[in-house]
C-alpha atoms as a PDB file:
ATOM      1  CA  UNK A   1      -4.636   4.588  -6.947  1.00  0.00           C
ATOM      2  CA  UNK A   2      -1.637   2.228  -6.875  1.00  0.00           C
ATOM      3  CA  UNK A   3      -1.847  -1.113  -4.930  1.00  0.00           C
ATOM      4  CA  UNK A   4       1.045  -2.027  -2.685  1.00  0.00           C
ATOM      5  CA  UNK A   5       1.918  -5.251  -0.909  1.00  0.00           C
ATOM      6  CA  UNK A   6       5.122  -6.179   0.968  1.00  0.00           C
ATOM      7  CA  UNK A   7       5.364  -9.759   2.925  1.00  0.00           C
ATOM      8  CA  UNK A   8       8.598 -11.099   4.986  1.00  0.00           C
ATOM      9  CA  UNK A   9       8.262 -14.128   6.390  1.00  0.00           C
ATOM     10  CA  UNK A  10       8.578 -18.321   5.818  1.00  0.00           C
ATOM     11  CA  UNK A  11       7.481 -19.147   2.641  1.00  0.00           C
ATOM     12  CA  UNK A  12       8.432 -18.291  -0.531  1.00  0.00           C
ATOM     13  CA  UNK A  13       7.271 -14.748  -0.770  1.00  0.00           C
ATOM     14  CA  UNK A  14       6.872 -14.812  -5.241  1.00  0.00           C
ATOM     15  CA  UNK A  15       3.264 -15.987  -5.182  1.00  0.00           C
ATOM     16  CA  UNK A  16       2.330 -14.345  -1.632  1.00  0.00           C
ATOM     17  CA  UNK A  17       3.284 -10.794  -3.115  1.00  0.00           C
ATOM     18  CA  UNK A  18       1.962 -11.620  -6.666  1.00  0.00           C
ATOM     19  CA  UNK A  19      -1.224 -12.825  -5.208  1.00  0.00           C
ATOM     20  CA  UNK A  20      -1.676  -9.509  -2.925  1.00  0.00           C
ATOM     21  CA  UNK A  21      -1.321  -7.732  -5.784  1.00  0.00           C
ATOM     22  CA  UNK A  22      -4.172  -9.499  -7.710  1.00  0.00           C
ATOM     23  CA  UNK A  23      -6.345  -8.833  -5.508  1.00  0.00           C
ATOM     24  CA  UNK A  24      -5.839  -4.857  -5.512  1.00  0.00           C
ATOM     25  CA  UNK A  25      -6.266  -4.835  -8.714  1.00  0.00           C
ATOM     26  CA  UNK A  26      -9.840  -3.186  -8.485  1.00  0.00           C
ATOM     27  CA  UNK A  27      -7.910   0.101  -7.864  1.00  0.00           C
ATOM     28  CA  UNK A  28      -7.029   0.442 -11.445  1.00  0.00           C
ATOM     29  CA  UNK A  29      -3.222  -0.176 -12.659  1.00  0.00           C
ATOM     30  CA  UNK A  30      -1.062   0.071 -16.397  1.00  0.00           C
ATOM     31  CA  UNK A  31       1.863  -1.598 -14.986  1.00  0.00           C
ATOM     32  CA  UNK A  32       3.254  -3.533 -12.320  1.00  0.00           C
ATOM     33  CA  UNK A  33       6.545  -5.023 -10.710  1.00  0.00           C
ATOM     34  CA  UNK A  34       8.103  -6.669  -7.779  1.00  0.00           C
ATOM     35  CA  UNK A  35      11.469  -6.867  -5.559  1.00  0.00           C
ATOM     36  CA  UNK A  36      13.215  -8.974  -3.602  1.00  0.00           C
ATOM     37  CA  UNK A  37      16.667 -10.004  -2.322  1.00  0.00           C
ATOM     38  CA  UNK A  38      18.966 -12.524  -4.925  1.00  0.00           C
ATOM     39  CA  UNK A  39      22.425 -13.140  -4.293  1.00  0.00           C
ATOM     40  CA  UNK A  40      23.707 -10.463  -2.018  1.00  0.00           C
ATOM     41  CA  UNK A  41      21.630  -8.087  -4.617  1.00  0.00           C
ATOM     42  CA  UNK A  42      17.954  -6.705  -4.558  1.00  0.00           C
ATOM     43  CA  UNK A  43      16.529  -8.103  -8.072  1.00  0.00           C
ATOM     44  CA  UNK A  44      13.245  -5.973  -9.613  1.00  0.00           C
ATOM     45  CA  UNK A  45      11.419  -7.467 -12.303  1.00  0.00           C
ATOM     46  CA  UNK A  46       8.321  -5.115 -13.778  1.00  0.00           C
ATOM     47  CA  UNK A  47       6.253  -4.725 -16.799  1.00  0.00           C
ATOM     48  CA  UNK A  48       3.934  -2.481 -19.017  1.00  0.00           C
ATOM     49  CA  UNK A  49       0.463  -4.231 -18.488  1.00  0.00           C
ATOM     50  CA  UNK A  50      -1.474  -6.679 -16.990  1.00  0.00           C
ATOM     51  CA  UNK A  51      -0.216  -8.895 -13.700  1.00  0.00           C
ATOM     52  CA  UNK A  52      -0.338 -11.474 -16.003  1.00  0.00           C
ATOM     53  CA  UNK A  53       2.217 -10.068 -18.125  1.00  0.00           C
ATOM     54  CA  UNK A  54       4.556  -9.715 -14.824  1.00  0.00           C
ATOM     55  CA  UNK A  55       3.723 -13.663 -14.201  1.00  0.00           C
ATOM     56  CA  UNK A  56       5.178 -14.596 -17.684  1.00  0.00           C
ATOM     57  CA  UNK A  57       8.751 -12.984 -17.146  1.00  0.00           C
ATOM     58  CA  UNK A  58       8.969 -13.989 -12.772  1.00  0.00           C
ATOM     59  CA  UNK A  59      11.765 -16.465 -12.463  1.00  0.00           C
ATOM     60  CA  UNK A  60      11.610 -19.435 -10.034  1.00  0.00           C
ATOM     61  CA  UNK A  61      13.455 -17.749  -7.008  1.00  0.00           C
ATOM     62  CA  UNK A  62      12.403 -18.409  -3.750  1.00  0.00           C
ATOM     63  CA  UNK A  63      12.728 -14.847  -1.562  1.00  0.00           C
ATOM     64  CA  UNK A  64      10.925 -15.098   1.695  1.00  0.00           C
ATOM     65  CA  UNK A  65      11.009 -11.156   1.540  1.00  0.00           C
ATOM     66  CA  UNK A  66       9.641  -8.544  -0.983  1.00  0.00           C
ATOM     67  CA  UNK A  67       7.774  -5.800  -1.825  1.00  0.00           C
ATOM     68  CA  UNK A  68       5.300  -5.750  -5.042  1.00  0.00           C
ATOM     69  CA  UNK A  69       3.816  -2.388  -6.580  1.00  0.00           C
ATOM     70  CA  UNK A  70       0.517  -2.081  -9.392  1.00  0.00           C
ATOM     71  CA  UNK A  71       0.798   1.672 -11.275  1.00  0.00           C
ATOM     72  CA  UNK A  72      -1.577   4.249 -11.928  1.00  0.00           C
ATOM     73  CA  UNK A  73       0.658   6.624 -14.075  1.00  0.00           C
ATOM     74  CA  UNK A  74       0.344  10.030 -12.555  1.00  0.00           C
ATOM     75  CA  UNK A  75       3.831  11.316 -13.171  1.00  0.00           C
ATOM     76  CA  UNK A  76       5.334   9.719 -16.525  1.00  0.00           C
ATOM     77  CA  UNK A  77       3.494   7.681 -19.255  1.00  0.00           C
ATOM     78  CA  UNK A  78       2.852   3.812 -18.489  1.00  0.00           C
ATOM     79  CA  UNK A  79       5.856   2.391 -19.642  1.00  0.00           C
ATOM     80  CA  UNK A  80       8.162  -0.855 -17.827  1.00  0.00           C
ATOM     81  CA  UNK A  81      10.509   2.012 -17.127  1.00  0.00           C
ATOM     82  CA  UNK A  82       8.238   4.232 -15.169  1.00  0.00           C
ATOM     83  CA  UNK A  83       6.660   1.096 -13.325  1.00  0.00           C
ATOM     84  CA  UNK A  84       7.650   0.297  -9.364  1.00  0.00           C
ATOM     85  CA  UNK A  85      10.211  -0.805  -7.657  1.00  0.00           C
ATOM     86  CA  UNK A  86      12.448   1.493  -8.434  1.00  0.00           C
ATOM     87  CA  UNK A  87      15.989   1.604  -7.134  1.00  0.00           C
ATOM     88  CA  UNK A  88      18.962   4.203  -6.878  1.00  0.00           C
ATOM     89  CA  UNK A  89      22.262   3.179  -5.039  1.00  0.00           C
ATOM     90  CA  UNK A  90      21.745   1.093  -2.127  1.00  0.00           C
ATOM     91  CA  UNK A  91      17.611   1.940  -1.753  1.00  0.00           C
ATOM     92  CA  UNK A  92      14.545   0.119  -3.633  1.00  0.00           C
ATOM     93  CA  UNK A  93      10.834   1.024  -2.552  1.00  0.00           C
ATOM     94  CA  UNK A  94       7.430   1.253  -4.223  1.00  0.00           C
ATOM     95  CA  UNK A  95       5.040   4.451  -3.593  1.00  0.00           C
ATOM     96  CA  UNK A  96       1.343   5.395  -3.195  1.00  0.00           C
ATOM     97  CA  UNK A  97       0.507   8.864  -3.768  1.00  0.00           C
ATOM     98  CA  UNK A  98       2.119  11.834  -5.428  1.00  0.00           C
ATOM     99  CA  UNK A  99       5.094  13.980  -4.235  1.00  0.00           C
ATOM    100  CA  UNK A 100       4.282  17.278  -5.014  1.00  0.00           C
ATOM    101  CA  UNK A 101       7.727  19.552  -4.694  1.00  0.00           C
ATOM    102  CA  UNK A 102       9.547  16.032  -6.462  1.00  0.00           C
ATOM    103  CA  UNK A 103      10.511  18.763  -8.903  1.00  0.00           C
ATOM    104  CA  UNK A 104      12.495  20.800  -6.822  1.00  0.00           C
ATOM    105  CA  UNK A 105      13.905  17.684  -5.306  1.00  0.00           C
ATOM    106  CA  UNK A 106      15.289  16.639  -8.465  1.00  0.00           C
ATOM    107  CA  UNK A 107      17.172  19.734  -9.232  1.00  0.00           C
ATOM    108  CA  UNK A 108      18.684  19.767  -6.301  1.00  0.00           C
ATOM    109  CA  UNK A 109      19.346  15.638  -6.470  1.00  0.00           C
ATOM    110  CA  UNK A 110      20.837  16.222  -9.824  1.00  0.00           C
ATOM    111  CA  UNK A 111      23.374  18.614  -8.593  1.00  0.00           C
ATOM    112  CA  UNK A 112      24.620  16.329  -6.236  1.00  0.00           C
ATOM    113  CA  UNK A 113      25.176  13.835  -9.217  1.00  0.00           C
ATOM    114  CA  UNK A 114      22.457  11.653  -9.614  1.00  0.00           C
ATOM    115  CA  UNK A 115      20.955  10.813 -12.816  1.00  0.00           C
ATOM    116  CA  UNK A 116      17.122   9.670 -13.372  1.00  0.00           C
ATOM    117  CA  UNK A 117      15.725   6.691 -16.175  1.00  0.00           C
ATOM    118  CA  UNK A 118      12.147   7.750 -15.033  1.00  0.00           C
ATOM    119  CA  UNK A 119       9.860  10.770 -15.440  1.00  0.00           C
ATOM    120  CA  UNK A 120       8.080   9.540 -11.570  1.00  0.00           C
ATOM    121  CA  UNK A 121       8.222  11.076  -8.704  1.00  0.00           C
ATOM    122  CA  UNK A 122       8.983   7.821  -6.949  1.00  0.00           C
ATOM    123  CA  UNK A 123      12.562   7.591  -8.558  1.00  0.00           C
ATOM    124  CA  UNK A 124      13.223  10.935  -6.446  1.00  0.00           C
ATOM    125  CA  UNK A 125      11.915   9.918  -3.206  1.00  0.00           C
ATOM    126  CA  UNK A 126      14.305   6.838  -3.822  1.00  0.00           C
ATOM    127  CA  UNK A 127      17.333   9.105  -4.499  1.00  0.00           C
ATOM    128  CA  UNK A 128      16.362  11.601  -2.259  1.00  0.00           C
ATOM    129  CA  UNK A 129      16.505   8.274   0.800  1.00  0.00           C
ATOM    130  CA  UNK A 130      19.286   7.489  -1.017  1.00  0.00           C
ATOM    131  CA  UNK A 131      21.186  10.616  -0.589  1.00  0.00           C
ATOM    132  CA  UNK A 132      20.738  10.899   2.940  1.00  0.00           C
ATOM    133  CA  UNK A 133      21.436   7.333   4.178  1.00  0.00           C
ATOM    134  CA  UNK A 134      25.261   7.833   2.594  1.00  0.00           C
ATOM    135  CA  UNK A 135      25.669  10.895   4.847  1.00  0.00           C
ATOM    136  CA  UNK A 136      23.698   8.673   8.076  1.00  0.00           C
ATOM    137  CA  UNK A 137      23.613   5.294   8.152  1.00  0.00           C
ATOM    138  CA  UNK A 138      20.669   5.425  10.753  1.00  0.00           C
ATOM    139  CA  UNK A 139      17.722   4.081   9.138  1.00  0.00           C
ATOM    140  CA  UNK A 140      15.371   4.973  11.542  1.00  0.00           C
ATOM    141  CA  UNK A 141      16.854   9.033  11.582  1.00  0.00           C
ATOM    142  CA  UNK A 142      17.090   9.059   7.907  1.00  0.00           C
ATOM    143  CA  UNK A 143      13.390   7.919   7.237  1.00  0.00           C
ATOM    144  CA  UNK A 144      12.206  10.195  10.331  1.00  0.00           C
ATOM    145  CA  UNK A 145      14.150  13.250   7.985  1.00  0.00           C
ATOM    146  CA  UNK A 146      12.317  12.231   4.957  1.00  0.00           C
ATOM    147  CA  UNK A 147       9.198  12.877   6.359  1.00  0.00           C
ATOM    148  CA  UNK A 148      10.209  16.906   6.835  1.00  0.00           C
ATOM    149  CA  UNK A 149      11.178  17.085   3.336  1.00  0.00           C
ATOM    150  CA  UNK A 150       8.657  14.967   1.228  1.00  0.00           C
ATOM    151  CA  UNK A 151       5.457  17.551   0.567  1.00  0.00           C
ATOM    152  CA  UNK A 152       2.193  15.283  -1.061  1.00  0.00           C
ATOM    153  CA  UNK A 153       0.865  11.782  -0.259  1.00  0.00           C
ATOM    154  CA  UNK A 154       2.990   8.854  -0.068  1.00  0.00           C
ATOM    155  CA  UNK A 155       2.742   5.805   0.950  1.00  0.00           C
ATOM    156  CA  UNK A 156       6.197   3.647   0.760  1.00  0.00           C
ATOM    157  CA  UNK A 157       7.578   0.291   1.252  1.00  0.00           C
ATOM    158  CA  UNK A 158      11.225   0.280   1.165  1.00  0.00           C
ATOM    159  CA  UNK A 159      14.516  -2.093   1.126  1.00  0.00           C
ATOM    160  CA  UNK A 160      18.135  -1.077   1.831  1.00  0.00           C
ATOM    161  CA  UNK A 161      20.274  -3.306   0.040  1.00  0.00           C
ATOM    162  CA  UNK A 162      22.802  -3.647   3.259  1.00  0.00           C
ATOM    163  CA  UNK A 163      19.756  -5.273   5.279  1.00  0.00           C
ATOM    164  CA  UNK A 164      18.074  -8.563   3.614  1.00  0.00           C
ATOM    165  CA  UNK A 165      16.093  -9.059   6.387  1.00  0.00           C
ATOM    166  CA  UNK A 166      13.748  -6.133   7.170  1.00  0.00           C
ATOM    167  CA  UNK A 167      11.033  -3.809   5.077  1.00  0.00           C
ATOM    168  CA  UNK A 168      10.680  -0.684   5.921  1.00  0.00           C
ATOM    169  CA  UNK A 169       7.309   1.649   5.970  1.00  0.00           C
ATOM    170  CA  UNK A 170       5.775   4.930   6.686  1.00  0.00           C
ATOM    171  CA  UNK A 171       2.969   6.825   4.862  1.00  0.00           C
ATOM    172  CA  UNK A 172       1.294  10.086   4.841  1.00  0.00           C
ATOM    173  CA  UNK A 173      -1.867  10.570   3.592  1.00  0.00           C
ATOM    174  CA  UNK A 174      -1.833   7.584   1.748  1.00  0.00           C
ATOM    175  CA  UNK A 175      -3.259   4.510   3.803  1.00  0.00           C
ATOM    176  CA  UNK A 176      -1.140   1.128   4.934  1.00  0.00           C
ATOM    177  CA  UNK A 177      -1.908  -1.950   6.931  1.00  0.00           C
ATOM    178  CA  UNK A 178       0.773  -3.882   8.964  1.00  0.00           C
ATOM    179  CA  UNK A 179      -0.469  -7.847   9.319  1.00  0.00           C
ATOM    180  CA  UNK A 180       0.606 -10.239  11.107  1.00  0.00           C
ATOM    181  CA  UNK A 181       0.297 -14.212  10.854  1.00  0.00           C
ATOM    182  CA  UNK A 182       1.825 -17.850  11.765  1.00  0.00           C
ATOM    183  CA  UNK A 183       3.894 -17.554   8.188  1.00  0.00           C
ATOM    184  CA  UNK A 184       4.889 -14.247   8.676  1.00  0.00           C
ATOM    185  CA  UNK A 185       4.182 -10.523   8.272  1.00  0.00           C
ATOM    186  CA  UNK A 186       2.772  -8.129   5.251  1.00  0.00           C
ATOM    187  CA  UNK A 187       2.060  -4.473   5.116  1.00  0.00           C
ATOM    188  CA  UNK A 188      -0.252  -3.403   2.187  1.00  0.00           C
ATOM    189  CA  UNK A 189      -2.334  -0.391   1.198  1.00  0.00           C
ATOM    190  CA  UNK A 190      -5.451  -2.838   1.904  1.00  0.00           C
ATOM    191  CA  UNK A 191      -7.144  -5.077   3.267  1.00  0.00           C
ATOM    192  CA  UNK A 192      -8.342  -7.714   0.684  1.00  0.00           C
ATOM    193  CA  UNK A 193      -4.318  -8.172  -0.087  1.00  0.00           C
ATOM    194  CA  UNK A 194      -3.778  -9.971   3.283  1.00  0.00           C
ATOM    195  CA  UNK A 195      -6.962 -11.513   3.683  1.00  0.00           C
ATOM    196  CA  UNK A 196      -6.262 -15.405   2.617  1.00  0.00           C
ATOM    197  CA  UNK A 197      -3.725 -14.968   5.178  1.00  0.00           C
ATOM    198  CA  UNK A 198      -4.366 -13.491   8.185  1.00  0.00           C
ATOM    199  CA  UNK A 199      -7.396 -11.398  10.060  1.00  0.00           C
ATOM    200  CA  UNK A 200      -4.981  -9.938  11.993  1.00  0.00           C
ATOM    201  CA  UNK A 201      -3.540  -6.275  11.468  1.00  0.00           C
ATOM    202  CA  UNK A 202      -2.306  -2.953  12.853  1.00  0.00           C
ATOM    203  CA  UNK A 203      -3.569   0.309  11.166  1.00  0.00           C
ATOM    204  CA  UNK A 204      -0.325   2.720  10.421  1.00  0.00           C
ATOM    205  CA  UNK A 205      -0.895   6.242  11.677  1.00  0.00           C
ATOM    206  CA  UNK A 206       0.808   9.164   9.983  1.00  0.00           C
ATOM    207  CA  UNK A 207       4.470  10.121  11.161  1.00  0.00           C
ATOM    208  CA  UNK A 208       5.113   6.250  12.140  1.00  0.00           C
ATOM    209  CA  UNK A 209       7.826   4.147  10.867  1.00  0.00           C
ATOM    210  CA  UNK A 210       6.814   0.522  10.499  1.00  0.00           C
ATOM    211  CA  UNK A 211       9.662  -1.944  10.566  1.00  0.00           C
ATOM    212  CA  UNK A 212       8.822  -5.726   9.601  1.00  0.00           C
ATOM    213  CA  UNK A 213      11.017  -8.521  10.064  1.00  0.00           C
ATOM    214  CA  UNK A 214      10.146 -12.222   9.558  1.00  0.00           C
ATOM    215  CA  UNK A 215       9.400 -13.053  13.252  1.00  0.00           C
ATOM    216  CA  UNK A 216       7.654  -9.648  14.432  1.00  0.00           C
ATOM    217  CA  UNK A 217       6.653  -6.093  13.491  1.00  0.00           C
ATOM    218  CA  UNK A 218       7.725  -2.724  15.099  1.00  0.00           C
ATOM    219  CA  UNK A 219       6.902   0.568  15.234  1.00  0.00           C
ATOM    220  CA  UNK A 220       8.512   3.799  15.802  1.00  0.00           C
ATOM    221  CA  UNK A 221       7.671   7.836  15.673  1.00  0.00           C
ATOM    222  CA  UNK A 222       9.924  10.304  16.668  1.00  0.00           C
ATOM    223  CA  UNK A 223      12.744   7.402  17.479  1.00  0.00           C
ATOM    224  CA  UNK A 224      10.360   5.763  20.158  1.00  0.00           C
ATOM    225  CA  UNK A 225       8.814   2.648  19.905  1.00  0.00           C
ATOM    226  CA  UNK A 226       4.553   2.677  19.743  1.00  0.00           C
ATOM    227  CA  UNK A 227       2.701   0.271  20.814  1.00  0.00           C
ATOM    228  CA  UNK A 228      -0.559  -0.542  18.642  1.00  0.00           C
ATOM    229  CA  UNK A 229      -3.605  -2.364  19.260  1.00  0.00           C
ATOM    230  CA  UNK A 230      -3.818  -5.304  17.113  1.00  0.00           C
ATOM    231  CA  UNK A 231      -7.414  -5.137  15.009  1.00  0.00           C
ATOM    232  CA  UNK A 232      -8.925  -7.805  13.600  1.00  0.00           C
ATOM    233  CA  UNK A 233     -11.049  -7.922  10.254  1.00  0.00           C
ATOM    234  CA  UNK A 234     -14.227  -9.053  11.592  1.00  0.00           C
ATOM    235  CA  UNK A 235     -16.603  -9.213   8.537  1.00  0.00           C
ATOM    236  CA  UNK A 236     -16.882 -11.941   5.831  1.00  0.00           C
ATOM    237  CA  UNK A 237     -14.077 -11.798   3.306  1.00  0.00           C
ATOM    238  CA  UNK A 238     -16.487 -12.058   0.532  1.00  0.00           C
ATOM    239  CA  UNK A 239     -17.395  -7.874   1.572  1.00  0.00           C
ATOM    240  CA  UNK A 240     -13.409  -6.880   0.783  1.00  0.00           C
ATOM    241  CA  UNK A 241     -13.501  -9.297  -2.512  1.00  0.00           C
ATOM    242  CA  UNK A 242     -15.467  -8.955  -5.880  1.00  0.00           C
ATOM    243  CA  UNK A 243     -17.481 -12.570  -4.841  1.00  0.00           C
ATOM    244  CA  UNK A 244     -18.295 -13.409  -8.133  1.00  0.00           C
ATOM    245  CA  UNK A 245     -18.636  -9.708  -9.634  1.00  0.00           C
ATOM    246  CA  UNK A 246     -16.585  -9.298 -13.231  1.00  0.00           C
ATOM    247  CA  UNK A 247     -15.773  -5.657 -11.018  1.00  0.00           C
ATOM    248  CA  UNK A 248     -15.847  -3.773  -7.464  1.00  0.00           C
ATOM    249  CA  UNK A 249     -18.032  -0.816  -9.371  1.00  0.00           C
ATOM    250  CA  UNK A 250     -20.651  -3.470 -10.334  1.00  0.00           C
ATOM    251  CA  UNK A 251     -20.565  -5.261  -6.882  1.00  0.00           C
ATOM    252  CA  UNK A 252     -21.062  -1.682  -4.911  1.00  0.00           C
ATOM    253  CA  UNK A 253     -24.033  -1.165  -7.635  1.00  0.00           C
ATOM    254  CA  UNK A 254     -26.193  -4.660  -7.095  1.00  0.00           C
ATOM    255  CA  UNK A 255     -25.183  -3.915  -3.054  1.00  0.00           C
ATOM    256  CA  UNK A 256     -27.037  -1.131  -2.722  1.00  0.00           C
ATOM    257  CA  UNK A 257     -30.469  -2.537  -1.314  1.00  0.00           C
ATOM    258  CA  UNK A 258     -28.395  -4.413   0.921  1.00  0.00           C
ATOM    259  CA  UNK A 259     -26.513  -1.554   2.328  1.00  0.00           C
ATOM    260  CA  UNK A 260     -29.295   0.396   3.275  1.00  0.00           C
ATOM    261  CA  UNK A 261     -31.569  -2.945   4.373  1.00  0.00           C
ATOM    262  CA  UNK A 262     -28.406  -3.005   6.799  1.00  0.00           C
ATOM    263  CA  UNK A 263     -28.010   0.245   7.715  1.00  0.00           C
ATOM    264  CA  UNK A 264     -32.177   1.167   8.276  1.00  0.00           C
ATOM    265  CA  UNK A 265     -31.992  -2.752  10.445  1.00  0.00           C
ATOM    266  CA  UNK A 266     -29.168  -1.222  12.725  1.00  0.00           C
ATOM    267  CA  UNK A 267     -30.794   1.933  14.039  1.00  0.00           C
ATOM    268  CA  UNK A 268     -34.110  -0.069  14.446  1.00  0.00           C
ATOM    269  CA  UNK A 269     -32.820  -2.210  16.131  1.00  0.00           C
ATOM    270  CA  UNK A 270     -31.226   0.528  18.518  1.00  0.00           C
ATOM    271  CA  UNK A 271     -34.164   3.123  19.034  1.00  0.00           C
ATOM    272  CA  UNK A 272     -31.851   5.160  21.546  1.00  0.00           C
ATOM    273  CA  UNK A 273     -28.933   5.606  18.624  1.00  0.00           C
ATOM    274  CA  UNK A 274     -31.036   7.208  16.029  1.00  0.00           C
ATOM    275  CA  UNK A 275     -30.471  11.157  15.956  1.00  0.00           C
ATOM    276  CA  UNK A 276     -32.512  13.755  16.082  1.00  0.00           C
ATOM    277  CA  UNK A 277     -33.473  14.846  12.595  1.00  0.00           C
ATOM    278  CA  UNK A 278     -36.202  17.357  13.284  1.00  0.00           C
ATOM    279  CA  UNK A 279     -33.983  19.891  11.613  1.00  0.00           C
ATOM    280  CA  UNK A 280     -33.049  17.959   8.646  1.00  0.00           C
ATOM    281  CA  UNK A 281     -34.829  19.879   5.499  1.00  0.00           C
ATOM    282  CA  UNK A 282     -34.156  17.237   3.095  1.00  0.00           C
ATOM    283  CA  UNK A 283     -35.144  13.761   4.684  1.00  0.00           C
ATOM    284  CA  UNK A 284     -38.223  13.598   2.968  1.00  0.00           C
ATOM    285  CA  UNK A 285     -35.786  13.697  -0.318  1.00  0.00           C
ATOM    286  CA  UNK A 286     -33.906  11.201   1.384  1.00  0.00           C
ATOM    287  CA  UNK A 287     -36.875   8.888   2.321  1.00  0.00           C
ATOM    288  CA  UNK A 288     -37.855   8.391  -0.751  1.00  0.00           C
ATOM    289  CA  UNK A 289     -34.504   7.405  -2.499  1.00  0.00           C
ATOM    290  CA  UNK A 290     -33.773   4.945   0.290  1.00  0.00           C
ATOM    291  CA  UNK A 291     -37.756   3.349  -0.745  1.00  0.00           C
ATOM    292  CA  UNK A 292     -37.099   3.454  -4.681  1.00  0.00           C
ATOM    293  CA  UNK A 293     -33.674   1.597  -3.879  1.00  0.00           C
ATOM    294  CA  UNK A 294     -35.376  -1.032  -1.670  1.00  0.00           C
ATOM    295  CA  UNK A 295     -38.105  -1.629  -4.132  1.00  0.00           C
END
């Protein structure tokens, strides 16, 4: 599953982003890359590989807005071309998930005249945004009409090149995070990419369009504005970080006996919560895997 991370805010958003992305890196990845506005121009740099191999070819720009993207191929080999951001005409945006009918979307894309460097899906949900921002220069309509015609999972952070101050966000099926904090705001697909900065976040339902600016975040479905509860991350960072683990696999593994300490200390500790499990066949089964775990 791809790792996504966008930040807009006060400081110089190269090692925020970069940093984010690091530490989604337990979802897997064969390629990364990362946006932001230079010069009146939205500037990607990506590559094949490790983050590492991204960190070698960053420049020393300052952006206090961009997005950053790590790859798991699904649709096209691993290659720097196939990595996120992409970018056709004036939009740029990194994607979670997989569109499923990007196929037919890319006949009918290539009709109108566009021309793809990628086998992804992303690079059609980019011209496809694309396409329907030159006819309606609503940003808010034209990302509401994307939803009716994307079919799949997606999760996407996006930049219009004619506005250097906002990122733009919406999802389906795919998770995202909106956080907020005194140096400015992020949206990622997680929670241990925020988590050196802030404890504070909003959960993004499906249908809503999140729009972050440096100063506050907003949120709209169906061209109203929602208002969110704010959430705060209430456990200790080291449960949403490897802590010393050379992976997350081999950190769930030696948690285990932990886990279920925690879990068994809970519902004895609250007699009146425990269900009734007079009619559960197998909890003898059950009993005796949560003992040879605990031994």
């Amino acid at each position: 599953m791809c790792g996504i991370i966008g930040y807009n805010g006060k400081k110089n958003a190269i090692p925020i982003v970069i940093n984010g992305l690091k530490n989604l890196e337990y979802r897997g990845y064969d390629s990364s890359g990362i946006a932001y506005f230079f010069k009146e121009k939205i500037k990607i740099i990506k590559e094949k590989g490790r983050i590492s191999e991204l960190e070698k070819n960053l420049d020393n720009d300052m952006p206090t807005l961009a997005i950053g993207h790590t790859r798991w191929a699904t649709h096209g080999k691993p290659s720097k071309v196939n990595s996120h951001p992409h970018m056709v005409g004036e939009v740029c945006l990194v994607h979670n998930g997989i569109i499923e009918n990007y196929l037919s979307l890319k006949e009918e894309l290539i009709k109108k005249g566009y021309e793809f460097k990628s086998e992804t899906d992303t690079e059609v949900a980019c011209a496809l945004i694309d396409s329907l921002y030159k006819k309606n220069r609503n940003k808010i309509e034209v990302l509401e009409q994307i939803q009716t015609l994307l079919k799949g999972s997606y999760a996407l952070l996006i930049m219009f090149l004619d506005d250097k101050e906002t990122i733009y966000a919406l999802r389906f099926g795919s998770p995202l995070i909106v956080a907020t904090s005194e140096i400015g705001n992020f949206i990622a697909s997680d929670i241990p990419a925020i988590l050196e900065y802030t404890r504070k976040y909003y959960l993004l339902e499906e249908g809503e369009i999140a729009v972050i600016s440096k100063d506050k975040v907003n949120f709209q479905l169906q061209g109203k504005e929602v208002n969110k509860k704010l959430l705060t991350f209430e456990h200790d960072i080291s449960s949403a970080k490897k802590d010393g683990y050379s992976h997350f696999m081999l950190k769930e593994i030696y948690e285990q006996p932990k886990v279920i300490q925690n879990f068994l200390d809970y519902y004895l500790n609250n007699i009146d919560l425990i269900p009734d499990i007079s009619n559960y066949e197998k909890f003898i089964l059950l009993l005796v895997v949560v003992l040879i775990m605990l031994r």
